[in-house]
C-alpha atoms as a PDB file:
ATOM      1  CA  UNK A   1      19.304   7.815  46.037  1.00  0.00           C
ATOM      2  CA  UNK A   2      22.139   5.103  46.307  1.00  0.00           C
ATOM      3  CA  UNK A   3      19.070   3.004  47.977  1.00  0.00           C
ATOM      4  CA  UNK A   4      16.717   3.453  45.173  1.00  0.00           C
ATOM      5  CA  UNK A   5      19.056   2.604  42.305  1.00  0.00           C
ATOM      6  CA  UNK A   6      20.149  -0.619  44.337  1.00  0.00           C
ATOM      7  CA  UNK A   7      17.093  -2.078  45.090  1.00  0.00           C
ATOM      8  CA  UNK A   8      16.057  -1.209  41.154  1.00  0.00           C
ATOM      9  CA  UNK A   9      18.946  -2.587  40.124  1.00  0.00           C
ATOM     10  CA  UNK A  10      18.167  -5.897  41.859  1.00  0.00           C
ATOM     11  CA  UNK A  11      14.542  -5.926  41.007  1.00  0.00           C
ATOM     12  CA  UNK A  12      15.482  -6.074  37.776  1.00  0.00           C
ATOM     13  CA  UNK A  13      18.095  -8.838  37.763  1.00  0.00           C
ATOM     14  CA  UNK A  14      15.463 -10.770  39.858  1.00  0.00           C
ATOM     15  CA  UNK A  15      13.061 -10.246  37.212  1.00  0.00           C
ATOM     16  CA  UNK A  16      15.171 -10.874  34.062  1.00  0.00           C
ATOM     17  CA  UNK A  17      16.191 -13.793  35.674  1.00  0.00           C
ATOM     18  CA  UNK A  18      13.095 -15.718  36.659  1.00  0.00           C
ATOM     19  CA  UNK A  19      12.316 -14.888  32.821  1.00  0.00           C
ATOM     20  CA  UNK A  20      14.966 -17.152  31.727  1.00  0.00           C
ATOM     21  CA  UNK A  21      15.364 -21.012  32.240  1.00  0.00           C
ATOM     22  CA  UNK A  22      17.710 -23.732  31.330  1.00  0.00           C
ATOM     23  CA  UNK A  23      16.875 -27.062  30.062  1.00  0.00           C
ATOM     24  CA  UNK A  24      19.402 -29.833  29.877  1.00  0.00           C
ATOM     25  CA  UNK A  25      18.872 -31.318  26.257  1.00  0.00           C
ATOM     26  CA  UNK A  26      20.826 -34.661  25.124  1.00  0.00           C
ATOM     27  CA  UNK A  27      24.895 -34.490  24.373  1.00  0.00           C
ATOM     28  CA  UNK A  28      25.165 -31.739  27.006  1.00  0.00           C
ATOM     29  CA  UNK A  29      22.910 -29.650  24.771  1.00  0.00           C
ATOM     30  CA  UNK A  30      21.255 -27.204  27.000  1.00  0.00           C
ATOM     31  CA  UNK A  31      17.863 -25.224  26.009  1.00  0.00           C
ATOM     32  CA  UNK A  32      17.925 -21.457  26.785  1.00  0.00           C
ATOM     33  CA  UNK A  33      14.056 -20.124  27.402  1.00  0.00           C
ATOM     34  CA  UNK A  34      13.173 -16.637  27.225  1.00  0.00           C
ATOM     35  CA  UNK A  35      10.317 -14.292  26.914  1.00  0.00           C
ATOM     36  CA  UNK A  36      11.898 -13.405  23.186  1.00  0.00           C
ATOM     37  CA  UNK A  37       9.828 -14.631  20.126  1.00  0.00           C
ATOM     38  CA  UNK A  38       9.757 -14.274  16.160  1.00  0.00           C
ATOM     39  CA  UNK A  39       7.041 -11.843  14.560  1.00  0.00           C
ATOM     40  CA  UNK A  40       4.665 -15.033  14.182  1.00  0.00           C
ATOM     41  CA  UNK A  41       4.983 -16.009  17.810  1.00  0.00           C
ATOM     42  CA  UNK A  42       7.297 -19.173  17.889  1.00  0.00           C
ATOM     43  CA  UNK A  43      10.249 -18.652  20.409  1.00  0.00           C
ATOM     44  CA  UNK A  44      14.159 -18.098  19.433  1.00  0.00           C
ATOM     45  CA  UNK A  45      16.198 -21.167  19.077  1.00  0.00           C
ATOM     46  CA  UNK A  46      18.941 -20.907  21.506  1.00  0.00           C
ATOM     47  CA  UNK A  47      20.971 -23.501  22.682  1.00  0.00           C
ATOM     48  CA  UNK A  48      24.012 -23.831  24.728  1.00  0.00           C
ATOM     49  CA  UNK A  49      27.158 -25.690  24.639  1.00  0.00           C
ATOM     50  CA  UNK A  50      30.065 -25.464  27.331  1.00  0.00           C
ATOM     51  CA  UNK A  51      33.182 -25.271  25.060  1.00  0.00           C
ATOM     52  CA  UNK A  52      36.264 -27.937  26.368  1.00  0.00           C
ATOM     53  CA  UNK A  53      38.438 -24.852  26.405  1.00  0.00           C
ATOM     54  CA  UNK A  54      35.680 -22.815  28.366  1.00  0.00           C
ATOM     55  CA  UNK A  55      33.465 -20.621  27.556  1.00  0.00           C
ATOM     56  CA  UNK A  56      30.367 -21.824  26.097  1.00  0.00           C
ATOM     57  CA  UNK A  57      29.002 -21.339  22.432  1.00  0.00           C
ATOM     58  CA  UNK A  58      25.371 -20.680  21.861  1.00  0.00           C
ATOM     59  CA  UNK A  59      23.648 -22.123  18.603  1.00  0.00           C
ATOM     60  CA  UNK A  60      20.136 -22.091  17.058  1.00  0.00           C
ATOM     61  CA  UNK A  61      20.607 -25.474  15.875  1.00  0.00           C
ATOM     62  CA  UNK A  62      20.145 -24.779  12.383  1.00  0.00           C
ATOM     63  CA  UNK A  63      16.477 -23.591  12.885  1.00  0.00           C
ATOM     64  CA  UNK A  64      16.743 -19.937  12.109  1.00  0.00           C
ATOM     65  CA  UNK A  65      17.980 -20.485   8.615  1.00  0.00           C
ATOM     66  CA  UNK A  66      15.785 -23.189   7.806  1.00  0.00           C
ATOM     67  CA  UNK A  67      12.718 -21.145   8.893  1.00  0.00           C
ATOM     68  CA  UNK A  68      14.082 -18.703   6.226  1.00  0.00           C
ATOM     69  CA  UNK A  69      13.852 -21.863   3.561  1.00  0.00           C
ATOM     70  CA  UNK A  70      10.140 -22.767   4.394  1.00  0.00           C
ATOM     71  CA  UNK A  71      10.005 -19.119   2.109  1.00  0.00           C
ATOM     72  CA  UNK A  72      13.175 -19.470  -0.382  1.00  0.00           C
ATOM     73  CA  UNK A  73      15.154 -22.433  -1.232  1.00  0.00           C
ATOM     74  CA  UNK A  74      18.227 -22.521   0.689  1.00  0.00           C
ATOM     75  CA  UNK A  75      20.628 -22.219  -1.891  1.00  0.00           C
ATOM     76  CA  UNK A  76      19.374 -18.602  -3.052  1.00  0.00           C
ATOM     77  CA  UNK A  77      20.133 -17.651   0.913  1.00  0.00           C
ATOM     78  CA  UNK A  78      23.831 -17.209   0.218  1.00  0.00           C
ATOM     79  CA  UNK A  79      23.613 -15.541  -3.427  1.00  0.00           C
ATOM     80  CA  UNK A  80      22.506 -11.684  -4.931  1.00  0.00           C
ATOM     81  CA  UNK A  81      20.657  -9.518  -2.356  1.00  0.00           C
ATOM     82  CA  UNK A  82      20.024 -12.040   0.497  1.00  0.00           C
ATOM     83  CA  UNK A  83      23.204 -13.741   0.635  1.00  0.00           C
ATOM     84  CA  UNK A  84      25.434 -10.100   1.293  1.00  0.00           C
ATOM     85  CA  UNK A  85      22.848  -8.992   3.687  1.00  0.00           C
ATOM     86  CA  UNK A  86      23.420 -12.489   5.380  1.00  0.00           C
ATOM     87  CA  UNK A  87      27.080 -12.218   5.330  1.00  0.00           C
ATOM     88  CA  UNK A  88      26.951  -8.563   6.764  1.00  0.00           C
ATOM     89  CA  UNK A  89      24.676  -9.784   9.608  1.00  0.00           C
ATOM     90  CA  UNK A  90      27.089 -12.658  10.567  1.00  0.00           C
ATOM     91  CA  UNK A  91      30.240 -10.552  10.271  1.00  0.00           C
ATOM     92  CA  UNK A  92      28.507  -7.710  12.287  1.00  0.00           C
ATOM     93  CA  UNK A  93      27.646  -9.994  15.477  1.00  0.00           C
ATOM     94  CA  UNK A  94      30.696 -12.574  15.106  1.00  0.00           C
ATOM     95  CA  UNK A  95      28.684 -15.306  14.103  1.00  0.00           C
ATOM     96  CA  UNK A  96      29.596 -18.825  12.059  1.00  0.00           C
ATOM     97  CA  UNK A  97      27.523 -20.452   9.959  1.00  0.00           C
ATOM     98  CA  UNK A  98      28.600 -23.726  10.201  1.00  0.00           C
ATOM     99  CA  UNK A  99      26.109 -25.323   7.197  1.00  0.00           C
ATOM    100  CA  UNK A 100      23.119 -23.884   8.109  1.00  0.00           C
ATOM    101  CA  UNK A 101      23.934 -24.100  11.817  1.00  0.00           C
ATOM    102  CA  UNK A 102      24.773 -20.272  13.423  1.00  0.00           C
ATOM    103  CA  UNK A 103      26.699 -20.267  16.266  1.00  0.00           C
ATOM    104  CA  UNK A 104      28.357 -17.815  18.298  1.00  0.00           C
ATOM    105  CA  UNK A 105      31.650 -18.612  20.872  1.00  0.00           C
ATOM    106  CA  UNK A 106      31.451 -16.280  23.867  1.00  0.00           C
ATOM    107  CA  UNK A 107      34.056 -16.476  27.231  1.00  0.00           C
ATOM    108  CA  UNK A 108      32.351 -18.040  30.311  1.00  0.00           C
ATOM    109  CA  UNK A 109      31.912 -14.598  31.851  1.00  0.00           C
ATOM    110  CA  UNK A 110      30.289 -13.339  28.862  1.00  0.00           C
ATOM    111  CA  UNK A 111      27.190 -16.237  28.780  1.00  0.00           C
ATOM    112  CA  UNK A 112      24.214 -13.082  29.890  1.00  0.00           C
ATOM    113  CA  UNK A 113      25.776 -10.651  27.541  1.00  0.00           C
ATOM    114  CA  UNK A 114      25.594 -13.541  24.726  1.00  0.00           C
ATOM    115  CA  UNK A 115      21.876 -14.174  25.308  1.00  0.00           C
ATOM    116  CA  UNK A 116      21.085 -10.728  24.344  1.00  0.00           C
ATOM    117  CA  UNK A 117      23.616 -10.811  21.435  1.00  0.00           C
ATOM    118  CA  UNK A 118      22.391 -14.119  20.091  1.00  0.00           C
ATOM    119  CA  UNK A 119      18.792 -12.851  20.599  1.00  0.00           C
ATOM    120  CA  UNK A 120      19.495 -10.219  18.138  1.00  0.00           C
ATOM    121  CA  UNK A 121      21.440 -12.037  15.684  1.00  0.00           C
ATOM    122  CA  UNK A 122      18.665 -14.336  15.036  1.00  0.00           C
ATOM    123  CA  UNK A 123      16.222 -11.694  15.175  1.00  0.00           C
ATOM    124  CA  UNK A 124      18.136  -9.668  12.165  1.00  0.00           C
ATOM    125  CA  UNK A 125      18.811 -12.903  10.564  1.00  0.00           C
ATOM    126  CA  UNK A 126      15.045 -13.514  10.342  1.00  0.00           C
ATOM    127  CA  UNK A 127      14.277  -9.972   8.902  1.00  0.00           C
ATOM    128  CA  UNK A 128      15.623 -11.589   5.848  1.00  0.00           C
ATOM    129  CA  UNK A 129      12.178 -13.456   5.462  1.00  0.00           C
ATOM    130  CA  UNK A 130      10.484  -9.369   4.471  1.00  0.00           C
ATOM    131  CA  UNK A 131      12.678  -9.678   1.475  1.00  0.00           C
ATOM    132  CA  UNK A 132      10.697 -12.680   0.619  1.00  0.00           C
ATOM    133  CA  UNK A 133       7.341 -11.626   1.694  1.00  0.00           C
ATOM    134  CA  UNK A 134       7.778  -8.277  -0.172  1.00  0.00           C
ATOM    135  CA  UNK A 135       9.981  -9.276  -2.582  1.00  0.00           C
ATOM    136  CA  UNK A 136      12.097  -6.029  -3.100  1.00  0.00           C
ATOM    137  CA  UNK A 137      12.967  -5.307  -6.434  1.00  0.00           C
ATOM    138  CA  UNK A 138      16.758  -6.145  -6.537  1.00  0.00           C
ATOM    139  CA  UNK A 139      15.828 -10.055  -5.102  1.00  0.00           C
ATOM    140  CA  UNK A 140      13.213  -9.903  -7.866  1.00  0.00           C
ATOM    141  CA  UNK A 141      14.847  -9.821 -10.654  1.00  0.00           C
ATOM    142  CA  UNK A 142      17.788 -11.829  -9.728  1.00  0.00           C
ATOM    143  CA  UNK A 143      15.245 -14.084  -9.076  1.00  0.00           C
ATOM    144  CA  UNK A 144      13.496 -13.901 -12.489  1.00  0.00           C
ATOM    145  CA  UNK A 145      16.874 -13.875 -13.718  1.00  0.00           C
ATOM    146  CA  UNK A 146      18.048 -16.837 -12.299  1.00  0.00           C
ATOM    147  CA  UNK A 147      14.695 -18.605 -13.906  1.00  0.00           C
ATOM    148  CA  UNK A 148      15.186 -17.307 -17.537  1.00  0.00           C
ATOM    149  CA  UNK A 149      18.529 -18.977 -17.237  1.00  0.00           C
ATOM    150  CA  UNK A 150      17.443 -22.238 -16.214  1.00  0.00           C
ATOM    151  CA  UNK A 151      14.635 -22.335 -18.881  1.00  0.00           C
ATOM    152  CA  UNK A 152      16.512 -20.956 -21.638  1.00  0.00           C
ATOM    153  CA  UNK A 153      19.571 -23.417 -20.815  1.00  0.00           C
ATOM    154  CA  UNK A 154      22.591 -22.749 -23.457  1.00  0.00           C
ATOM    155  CA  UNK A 155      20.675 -19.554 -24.954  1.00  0.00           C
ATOM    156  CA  UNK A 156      22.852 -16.739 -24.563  1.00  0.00           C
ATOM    157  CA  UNK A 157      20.571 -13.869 -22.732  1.00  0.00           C
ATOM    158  CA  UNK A 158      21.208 -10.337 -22.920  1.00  0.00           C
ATOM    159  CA  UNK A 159      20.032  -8.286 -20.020  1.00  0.00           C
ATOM    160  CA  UNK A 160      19.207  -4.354 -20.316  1.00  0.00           C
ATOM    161  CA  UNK A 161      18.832  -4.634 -23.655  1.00  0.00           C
ATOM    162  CA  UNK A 162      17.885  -1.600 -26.481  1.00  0.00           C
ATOM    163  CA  UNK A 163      16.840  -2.248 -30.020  1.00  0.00           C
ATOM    164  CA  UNK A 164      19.401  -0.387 -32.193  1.00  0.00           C
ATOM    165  CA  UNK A 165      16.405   0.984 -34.343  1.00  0.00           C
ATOM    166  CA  UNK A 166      15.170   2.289 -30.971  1.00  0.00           C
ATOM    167  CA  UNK A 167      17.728   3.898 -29.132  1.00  0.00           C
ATOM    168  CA  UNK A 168      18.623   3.614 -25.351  1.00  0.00           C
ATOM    169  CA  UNK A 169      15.491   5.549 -23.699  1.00  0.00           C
ATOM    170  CA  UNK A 170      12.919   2.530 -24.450  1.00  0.00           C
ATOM    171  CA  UNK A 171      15.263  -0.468 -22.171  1.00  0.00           C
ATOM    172  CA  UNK A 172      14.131  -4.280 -22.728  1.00  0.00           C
ATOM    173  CA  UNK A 173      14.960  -6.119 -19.370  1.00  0.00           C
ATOM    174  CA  UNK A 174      15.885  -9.576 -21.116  1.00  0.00           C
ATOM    175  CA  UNK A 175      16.263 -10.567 -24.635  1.00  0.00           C
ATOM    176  CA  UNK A 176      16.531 -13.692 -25.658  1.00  0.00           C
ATOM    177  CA  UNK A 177      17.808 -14.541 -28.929  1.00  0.00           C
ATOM    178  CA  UNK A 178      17.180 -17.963 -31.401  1.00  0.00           C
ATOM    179  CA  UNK A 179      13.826 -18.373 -31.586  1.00  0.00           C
ATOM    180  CA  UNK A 180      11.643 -17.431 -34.760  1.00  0.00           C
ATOM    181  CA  UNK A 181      11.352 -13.612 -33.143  1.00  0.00           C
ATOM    182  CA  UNK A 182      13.291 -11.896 -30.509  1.00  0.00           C
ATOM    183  CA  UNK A 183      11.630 -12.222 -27.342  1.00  0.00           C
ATOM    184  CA  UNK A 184      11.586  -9.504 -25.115  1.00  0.00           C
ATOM    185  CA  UNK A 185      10.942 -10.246 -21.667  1.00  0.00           C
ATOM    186  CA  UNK A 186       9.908  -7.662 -18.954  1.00  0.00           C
ATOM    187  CA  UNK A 187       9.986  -8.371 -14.913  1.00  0.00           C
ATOM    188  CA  UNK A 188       7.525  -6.103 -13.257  1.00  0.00           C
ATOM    189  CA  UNK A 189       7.400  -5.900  -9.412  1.00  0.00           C
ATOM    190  CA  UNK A 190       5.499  -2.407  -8.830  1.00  0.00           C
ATOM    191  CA  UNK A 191       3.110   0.444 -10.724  1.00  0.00           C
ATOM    192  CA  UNK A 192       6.138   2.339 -12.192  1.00  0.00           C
ATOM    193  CA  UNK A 193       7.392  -0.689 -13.933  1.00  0.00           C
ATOM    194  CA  UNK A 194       4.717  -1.398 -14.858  1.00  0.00           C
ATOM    195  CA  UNK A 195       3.773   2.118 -17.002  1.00  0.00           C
ATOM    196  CA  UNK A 196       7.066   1.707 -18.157  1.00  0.00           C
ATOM    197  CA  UNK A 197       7.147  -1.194 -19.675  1.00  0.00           C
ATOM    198  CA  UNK A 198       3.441  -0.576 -21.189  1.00  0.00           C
ATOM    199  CA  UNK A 199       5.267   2.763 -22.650  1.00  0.00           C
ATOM    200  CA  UNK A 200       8.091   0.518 -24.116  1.00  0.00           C
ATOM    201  CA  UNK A 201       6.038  -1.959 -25.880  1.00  0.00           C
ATOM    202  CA  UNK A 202       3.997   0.505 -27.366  1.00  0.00           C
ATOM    203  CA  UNK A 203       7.077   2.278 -28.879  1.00  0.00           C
ATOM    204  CA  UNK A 204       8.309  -0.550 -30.114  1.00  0.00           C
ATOM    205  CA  UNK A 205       4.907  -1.986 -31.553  1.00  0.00           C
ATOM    206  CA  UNK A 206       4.230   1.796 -33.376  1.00  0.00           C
ATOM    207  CA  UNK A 207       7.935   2.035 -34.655  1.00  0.00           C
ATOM    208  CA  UNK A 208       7.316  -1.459 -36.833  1.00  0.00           C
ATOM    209  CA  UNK A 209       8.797  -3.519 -34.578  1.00  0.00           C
ATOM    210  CA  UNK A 210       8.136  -7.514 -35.324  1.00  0.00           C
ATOM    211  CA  UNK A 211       8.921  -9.395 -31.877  1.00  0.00           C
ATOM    212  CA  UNK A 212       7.482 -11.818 -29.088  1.00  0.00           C
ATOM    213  CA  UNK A 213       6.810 -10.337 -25.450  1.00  0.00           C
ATOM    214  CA  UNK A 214       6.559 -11.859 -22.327  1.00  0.00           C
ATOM    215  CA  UNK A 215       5.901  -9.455 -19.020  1.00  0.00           C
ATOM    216  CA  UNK A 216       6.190 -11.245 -15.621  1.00  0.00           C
ATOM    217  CA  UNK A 217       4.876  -9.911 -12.223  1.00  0.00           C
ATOM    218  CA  UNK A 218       5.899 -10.128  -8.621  1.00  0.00           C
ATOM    219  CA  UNK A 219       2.011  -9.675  -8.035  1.00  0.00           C
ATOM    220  CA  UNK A 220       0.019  -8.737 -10.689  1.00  0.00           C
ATOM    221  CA  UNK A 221      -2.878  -8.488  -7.805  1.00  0.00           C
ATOM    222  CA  UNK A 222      -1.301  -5.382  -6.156  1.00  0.00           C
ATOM    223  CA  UNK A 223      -1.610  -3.330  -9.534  1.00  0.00           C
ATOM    224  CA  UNK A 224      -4.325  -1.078 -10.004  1.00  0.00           C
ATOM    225  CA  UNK A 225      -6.730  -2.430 -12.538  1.00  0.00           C
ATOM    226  CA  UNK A 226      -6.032   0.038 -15.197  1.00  0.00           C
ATOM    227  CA  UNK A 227      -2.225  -0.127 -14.983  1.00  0.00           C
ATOM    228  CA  UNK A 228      -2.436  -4.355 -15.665  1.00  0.00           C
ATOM    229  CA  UNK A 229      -5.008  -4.182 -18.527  1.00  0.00           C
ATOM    230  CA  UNK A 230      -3.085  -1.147 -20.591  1.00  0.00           C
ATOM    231  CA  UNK A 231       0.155  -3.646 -20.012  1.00  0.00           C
ATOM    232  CA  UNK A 232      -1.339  -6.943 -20.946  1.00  0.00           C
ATOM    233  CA  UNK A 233      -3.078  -5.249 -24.354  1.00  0.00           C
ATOM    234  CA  UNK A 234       0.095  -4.815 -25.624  1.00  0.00           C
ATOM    235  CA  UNK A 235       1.911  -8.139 -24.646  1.00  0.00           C
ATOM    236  CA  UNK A 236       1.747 -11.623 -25.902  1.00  0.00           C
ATOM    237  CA  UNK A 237       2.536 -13.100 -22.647  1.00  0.00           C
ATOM    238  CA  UNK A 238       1.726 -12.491 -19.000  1.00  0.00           C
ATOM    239  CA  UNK A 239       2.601 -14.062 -15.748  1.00  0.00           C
ATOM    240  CA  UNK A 240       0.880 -12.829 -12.707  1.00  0.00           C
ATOM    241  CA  UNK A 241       2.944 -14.008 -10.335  1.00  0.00           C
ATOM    242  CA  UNK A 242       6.906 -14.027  -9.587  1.00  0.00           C
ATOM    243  CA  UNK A 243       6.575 -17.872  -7.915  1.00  0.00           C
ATOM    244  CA  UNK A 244       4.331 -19.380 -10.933  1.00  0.00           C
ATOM    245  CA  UNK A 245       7.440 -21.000 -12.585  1.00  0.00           C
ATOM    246  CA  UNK A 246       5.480 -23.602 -13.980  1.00  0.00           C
ATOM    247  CA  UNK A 247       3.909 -20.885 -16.190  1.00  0.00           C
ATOM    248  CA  UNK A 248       6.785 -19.022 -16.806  1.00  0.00           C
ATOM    249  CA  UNK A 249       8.771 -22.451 -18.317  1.00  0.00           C
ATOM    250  CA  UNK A 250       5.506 -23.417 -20.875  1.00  0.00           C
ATOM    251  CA  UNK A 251       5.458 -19.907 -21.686  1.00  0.00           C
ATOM    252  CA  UNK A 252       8.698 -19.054 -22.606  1.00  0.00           C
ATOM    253  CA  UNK A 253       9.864 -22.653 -23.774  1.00  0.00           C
ATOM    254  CA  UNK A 254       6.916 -22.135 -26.377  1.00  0.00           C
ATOM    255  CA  UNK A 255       7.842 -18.940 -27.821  1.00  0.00           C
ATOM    256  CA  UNK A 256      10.997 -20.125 -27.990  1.00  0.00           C
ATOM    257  CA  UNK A 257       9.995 -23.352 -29.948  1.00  0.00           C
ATOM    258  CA  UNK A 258       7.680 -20.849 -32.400  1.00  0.00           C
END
């Protein structure tokens, strides 16, 4: 038995190693190749550098985060949703983000352990491009959020608003004040948003109401048919899409100019 779990023992040493080169790179850079690869194919970016102190330090370079920018500007990496998930996943495997660059210091002794370790970081780090691609509704409305601000400048915005008149139980997402009517303005990244805010804006239209609307989706394409039309009857604005900010801006900017 001792037999059989040495010999597996060394097959598979034998075999993780022949899966794993080393390529000298300039200013004693070295390039760390393994089998391990991102959902779309491409291979992990790790690097090593021997540490004067010893040790080494393994780095992507600044790859994995800029990957994550190709999908979300780099800024809105660090803030709301994305940004504590990111500073969990770096305080979790003892990582530093040294602008944009992720690194993690490991002792000399420790360089096999800190391929696997480093493997995983990046991996994690990279799940952070699903909350782009699906666009969960906490990063979408920050997101909207962050937009209304930018287009409505000095406004001041009021979010989770109710119409005294109305009461509590019909909520307005954003209201923004100072233009000839209030405009409402309702993010919508899923079905049950979207009945909701369909229900709202009728309310409000039967009770007398006089206002502007203005309903934005994550992906007004993913709603059944029925569910969009019933919404868009009842508003003055629509943008299908969270990443058409050109639309949102005219759209806004000229109710607020009305």
């Amino acid at each position: 038995m001792a037999d059989l779990y040495t010999d597996m023992e060394k097959s598979l040493c034998e075999a993780l190693c022949a899966e794993v080169r080393i390529v000298a790179r300039p200013n004693n850079v070295f390039a760390v190749s393994t089998p391990l690869t991102f959902p779309d194919g491409d291979s992990l970016p790790i690097f090593l550098r021997r540490l004067p102190e010893g040790g080494v330090e393994f780095t992507d370079m600044g790859n994995s985060l800029m990957r994550l920018s190709y999908e979300t500007d780099a800024p809105a990496l660090r803030e709301g949703t994305r940004g504590r998930i990111l500073s969990q996943l770096l305080a979790e495997f003892g990582l530093e983000d040294r602008r944009g660059e992720l690194v993690l210091a490991v002792p000399g002794h420790q360089t096999g352990l800190g391929v696997f370790k480093f493997s995983q970081a990046l991996t994690r780090v990279h799940d952070l491009s699903f909350l782009n691609r699906v666009n969960v509704e906490s990063t979408f409305y920050e997101d909207l959020r962050k937009d209304l601000e930018e287009i409505v400048g000095d406004r001041r915005m009021i979010l989770n608003y109710t119409v005294p008149a109305i009461g509590p139980d019909y909520p307005i997402d954003y209201f923004i004040p100072g233009s000839r009517l209030p405009l409402y303005v309702f993010g919508v990244p899923n079905q049950d948003k979207a009945r909701l805010a369909t229900i709202v804006l009728q309310h409000l239209l039967s009770n007398g109401q006089i206002f502007d609307s203005a309903v934005v989706f994550r992906d007004a394409d993913l709603l059944p048919r029925r569910d969009f039309n019933r919404l868009a009857n009842v508003a003055n604005d629509i943008v299908t899409s969270a990443d058409a900010t050109e639309d949102l801006t005219r759209k806004i900017k000229h109710r607020l100019a009305a």
